[in-house]
Protein backbone atom coordinates (compact mmCIF):
# COMPACT_ATOMS: atom_id res chain seq x y z
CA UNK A 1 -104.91 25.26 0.40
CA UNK A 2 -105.99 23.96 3.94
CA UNK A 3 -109.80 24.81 3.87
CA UNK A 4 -111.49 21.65 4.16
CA UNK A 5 -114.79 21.16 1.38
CA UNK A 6 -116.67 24.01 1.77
CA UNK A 7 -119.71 21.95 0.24
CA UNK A 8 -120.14 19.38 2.97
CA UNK A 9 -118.91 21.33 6.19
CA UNK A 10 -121.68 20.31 8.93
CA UNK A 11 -122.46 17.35 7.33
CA UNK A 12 -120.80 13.62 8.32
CA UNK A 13 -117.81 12.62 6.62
CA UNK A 14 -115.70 9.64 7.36
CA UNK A 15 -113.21 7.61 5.72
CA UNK A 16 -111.12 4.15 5.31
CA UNK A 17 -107.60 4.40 3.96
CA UNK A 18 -105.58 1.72 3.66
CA UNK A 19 -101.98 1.58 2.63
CA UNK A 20 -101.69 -0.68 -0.73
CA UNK A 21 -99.00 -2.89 0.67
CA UNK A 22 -100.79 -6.11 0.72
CA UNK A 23 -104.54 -7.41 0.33
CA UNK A 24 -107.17 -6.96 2.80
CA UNK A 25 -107.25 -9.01 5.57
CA UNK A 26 -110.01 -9.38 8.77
CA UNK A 27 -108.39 -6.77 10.69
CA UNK A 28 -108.94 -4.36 7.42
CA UNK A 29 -112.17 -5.63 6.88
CA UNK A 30 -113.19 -4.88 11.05
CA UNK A 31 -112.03 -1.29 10.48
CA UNK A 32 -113.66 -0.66 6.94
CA UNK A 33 -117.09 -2.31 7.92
CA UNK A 34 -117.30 0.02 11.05
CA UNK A 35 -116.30 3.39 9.73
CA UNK A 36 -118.68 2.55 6.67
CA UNK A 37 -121.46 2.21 9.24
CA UNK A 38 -120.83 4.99 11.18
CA UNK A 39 -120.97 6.92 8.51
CA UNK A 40 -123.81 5.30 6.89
CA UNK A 41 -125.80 5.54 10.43
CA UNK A 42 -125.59 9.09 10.30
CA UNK A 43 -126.53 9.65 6.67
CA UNK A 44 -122.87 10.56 5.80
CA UNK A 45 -120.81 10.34 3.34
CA UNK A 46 -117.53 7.52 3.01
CA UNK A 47 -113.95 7.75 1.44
CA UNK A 48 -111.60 5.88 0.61
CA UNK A 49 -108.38 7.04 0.89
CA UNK A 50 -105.10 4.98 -0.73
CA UNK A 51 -102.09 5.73 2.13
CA UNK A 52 -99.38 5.32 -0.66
CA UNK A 53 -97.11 7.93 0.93
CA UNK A 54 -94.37 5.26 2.22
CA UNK A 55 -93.58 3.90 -1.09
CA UNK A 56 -91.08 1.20 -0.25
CA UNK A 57 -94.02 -0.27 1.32
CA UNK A 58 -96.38 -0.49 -1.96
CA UNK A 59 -97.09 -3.51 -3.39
CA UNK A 60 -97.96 -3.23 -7.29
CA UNK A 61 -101.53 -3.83 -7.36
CA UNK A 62 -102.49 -3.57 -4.13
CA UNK A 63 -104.57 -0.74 -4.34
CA UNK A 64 -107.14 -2.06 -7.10
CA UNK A 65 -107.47 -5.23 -5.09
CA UNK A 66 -108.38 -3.45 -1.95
CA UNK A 67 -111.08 -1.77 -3.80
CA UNK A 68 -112.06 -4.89 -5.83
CA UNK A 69 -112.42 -6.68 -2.16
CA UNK A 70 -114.80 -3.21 -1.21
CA UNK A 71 -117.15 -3.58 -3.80
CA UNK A 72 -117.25 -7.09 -3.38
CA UNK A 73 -117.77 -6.65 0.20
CA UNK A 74 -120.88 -4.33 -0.37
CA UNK A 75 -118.95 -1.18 0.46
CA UNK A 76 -119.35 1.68 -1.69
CA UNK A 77 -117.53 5.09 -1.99
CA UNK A 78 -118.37 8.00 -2.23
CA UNK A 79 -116.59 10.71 -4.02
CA UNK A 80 -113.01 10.00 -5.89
CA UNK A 81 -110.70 7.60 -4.45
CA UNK A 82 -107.52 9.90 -3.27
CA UNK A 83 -104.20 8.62 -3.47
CA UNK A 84 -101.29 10.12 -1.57
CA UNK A 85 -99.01 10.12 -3.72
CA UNK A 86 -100.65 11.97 -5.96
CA UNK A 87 -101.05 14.83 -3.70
CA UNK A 88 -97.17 16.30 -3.14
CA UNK A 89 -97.97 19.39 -3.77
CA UNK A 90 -100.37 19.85 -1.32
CA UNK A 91 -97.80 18.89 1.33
CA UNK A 92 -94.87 20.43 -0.22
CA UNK A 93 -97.40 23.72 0.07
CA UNK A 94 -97.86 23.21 4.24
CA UNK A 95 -94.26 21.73 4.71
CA UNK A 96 -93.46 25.68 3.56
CA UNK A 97 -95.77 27.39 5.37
CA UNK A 98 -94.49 25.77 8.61
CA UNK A 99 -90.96 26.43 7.71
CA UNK A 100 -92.14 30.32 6.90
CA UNK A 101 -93.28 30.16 11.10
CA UNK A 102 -89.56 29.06 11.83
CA UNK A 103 -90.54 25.87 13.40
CA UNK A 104 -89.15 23.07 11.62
CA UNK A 105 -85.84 21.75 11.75
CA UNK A 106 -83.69 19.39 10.81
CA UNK A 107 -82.60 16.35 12.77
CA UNK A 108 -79.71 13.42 11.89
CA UNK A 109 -80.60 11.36 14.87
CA UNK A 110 -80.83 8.07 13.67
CA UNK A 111 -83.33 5.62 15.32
CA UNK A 112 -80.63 3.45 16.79
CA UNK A 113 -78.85 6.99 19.09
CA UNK A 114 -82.69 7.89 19.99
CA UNK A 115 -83.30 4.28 21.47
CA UNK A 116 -79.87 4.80 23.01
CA UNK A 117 -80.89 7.82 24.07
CA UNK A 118 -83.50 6.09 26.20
CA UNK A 119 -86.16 5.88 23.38
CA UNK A 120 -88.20 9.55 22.61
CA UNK A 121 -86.34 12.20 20.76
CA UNK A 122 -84.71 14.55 23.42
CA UNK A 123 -84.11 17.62 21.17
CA UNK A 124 -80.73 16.77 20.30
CA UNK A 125 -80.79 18.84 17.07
CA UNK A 126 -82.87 21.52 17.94
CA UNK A 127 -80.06 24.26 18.11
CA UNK A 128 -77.85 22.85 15.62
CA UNK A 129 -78.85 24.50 12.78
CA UNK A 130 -78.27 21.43 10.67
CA UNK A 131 -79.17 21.50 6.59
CA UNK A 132 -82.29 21.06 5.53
CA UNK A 133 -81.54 18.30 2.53
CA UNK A 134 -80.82 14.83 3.19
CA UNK A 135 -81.57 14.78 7.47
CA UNK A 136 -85.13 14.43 8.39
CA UNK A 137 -87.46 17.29 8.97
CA UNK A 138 -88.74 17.93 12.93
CA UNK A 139 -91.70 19.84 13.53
CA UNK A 140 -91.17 22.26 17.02
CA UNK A 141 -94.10 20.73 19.05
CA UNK A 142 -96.08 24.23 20.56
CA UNK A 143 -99.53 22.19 20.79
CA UNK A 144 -98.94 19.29 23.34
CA UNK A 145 -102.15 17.17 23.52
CA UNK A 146 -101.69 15.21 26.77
CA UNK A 147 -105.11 13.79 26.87
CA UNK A 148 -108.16 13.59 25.26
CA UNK A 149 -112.01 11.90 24.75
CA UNK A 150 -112.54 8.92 22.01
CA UNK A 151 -115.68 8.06 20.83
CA UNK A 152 -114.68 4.72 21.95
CA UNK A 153 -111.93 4.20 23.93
CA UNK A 154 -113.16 6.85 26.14
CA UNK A 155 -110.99 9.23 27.75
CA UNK A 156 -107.47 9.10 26.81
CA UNK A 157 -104.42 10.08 28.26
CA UNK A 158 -100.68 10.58 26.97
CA UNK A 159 -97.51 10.18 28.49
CA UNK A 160 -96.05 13.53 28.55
CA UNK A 161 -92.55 12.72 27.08
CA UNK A 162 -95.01 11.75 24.00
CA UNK A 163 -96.95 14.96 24.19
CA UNK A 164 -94.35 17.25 23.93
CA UNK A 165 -91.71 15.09 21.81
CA UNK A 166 -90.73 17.13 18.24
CA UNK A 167 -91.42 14.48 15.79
CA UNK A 168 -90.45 14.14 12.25
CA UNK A 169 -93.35 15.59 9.29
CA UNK A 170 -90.20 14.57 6.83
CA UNK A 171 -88.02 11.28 6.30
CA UNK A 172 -84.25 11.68 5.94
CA UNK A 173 -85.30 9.73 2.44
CA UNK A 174 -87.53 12.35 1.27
CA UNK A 175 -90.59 10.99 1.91
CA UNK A 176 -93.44 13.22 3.85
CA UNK A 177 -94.21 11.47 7.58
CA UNK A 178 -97.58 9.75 7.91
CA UNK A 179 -98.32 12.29 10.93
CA UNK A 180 -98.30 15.14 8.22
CA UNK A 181 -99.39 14.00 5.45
CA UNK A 182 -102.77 12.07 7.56
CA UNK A 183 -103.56 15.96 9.39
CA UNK A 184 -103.50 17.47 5.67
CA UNK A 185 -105.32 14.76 3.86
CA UNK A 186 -108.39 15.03 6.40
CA UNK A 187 -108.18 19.08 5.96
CA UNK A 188 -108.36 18.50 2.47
CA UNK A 189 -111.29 16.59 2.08
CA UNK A 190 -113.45 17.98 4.43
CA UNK A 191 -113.16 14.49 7.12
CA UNK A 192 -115.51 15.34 10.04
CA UNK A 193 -114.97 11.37 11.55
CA UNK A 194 -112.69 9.01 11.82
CA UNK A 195 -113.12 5.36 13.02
CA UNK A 196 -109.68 3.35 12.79
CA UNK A 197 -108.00 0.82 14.95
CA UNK A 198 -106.88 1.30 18.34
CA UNK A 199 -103.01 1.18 17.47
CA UNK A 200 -103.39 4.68 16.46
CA UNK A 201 -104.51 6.32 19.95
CA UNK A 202 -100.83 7.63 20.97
CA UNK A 203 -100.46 9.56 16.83
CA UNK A 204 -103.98 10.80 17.31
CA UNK A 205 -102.43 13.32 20.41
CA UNK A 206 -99.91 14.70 17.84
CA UNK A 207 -102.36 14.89 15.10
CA UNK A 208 -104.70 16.76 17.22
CA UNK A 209 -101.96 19.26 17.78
CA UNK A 210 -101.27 19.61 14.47
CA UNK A 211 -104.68 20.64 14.02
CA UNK A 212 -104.29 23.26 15.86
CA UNK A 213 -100.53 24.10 14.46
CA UNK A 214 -102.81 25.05 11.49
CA UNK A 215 -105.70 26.89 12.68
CA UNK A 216 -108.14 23.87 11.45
CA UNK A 217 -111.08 22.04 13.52
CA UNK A 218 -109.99 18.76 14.07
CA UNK A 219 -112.19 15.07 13.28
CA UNK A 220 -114.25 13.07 16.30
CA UNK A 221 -112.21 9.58 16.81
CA UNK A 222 -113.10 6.37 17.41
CA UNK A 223 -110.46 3.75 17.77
CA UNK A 224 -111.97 0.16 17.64
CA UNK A 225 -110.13 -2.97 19.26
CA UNK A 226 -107.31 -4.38 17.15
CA UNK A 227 -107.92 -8.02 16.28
CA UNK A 228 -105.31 -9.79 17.13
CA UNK A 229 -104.31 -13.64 16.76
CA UNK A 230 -102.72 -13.61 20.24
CA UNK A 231 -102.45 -10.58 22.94
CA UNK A 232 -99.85 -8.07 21.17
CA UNK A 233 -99.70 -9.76 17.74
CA UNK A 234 -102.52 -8.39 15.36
CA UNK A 235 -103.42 -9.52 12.23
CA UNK A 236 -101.98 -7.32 9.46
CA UNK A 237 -100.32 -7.72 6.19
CA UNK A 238 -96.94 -7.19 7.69
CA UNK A 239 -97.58 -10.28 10.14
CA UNK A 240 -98.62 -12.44 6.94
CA UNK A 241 -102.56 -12.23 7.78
CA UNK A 242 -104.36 -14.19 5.23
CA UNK A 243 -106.77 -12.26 2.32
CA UNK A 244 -110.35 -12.44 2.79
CA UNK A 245 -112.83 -13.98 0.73
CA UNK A 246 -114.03 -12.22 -2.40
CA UNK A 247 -116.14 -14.80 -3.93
CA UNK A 248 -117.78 -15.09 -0.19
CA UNK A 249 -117.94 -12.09 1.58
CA UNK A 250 -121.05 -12.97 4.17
CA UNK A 251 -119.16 -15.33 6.11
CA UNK A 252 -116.55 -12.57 6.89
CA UNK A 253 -119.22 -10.31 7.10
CA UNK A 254 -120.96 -11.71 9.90
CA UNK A 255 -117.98 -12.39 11.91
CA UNK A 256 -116.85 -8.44 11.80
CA UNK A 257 -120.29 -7.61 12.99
CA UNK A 258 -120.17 -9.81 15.87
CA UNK A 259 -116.42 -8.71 16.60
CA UNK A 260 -118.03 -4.92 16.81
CA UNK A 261 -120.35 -6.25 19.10
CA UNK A 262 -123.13 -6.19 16.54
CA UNK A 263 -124.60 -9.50 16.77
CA UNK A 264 -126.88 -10.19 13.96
CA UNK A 265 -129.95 -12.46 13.72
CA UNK A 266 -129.13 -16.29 12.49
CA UNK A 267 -131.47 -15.43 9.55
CA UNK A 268 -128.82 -12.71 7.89
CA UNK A 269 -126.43 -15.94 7.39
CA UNK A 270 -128.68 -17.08 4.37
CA UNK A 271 -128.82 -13.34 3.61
CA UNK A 272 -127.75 -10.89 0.67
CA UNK A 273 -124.24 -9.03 1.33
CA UNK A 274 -126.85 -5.94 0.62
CA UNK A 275 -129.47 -7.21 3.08
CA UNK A 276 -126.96 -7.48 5.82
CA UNK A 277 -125.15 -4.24 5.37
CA UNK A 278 -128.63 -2.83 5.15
CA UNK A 279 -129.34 -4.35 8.28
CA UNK A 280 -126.23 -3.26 10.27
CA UNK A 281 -126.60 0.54 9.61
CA UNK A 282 -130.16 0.49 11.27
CA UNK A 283 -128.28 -1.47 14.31
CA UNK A 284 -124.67 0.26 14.66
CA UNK A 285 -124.19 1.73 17.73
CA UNK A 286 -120.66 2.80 19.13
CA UNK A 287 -122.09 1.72 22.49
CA UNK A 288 -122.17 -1.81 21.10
CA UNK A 289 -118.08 -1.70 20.01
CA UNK A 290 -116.14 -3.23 23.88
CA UNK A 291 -113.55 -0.22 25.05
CA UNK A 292 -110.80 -2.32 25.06
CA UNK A 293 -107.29 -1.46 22.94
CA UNK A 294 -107.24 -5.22 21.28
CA UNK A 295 -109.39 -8.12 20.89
CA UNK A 296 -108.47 -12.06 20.25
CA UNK A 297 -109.88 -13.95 17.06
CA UNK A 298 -108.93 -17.37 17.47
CA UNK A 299 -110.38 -18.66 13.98
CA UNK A 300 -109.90 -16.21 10.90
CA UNK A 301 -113.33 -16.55 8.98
């Protein structure tokens, strides 16, 4: 159940997955174009994965438009396209075997007492032997990850409350957590790398310890800088940040290249999307991408 693809362990496997609850925007497009060339640099393979796990989030549709805008972008998966919600079994499966090691619990806090509370869980429910249905689900943290090395972002470190916090693998709604459900998906299929933005350096810690919770090697990271409109507001679907172009994906293109630090030659501009995609494999470089959490666009191409 938790033995990633036996067929491609050694080999390079990375992955995009976005959650279908709006179209692609630049920010999307900055973090598909450079795991796509990562992987592509190393003669790897690339998913896609559909996040669909937090359904109040999903926008009907979504999901074939984000892969519409992929093809018409140039990038191509490989494998079947994996959607979360199609895959409750395999979580229901681990969510068990976790419970079987007697370290989950449940937890009623809601997020309004935590931030009371000063803001991190503080074990509140750990020895109250609460029901299991309808309060969220904690996981007993026994693999701290206080610091560690990003492709990237370089070395890493994480405030210890954060480290060693229990955190939920299951809402109070029902739904599995994103830090579960991410940690099993990548077992799953086998994910050797993964390039994402840098809003995700804190979860990676608890991920990585989750890793170990299950006796599995965990990916390489590499967490590029968020694009962001302003410092602290990045573009994303939940901040209204506009679709990119289908019918015109070079423009776009280009700019993501030169956000990455890639900086192409003025003749790719007249260029097939093909041409240029071909071109930016045989230049990526992580060296290239700046070290730095965030990164101002003032003019959305």
């Amino acid at each position: 159940m938790l033995t990633p693809a036996l067929s491609n362990q050694g080999s390079y496997r990375g992955r995009f997955a976005p959650s279908p609850s709006g179209p692609l925007h630049f920010g999307s497009l900055v973090a598909a174009l450079a795991s796509y060339l990562a992987a592509k640099s190393q003669q790897g393979q690339w998913l896609v994965r559909i996040e669909d796990i937090d359904t109040p989030r999903v926008v009907k549709g979504a999901d074939s438009d984000i892969l519409h805008t992929l093809e018409a972008y140039g990038l191509y998966w490989d494998d079947s396209v994996v959607y979360q919600s199609q895959r409750h079994s395999l979580y229901e499966d681990a969510l068990y075997q976790l419970q079987q090691q007697s370290i989950v619990y449940a937890c009623q806090c809601t997020r309004k007492e935590i931030k009371q509370r000063g803001g991190l869980y503080d074990n509140h429910c750990k020895e109250l032997n609460l029901p299991l249905l309808k309060n969220a689900l904690r996981l007993q943290q026994h693999f701290p990850v206080e610091s560690f090395n990003d492709q990237v972002q370089g070395h890493i470190k994480i405030p210890k409350d954060i480290a060693f916090e229990d955190y939920i693998i299951k809402r109070r709604d029902g739904l599995f957590a994103y830090q579960l459900v991410v940690v099993l998906d990548d077992i799953d299929q086998g994910i050797t790398h993964v390039v994402r933005g840098a809003d995700l350096l804190e979860p990676t810690a608890r991920q990585l310890g989750l890793f170990q919770q299950l006796k599995q090697r965990s990916p390489h990271y590499a967490h590029i800088p968020l694009v962001v409109a302003k410092p602290g507001f990045k573009l994303s679907k939940q901040n209204h940040a506009p679709a990119i172009d289908k019918q015109n994906p070079v423009p776009a293109t280009l700019a993501a290249l030169r956000f990455l630090g890639i900086i192409p030659p003025p003749e790719l501009a007249t260029a097939s999307i093909e041409e240029i995609l071909t071109w930016a494999v045989n230049a990526f470089s992580f060296h290239s991408i700046p070290n730095v959490r965030e990164k101002s666009l003032t003019k959305v191409p």
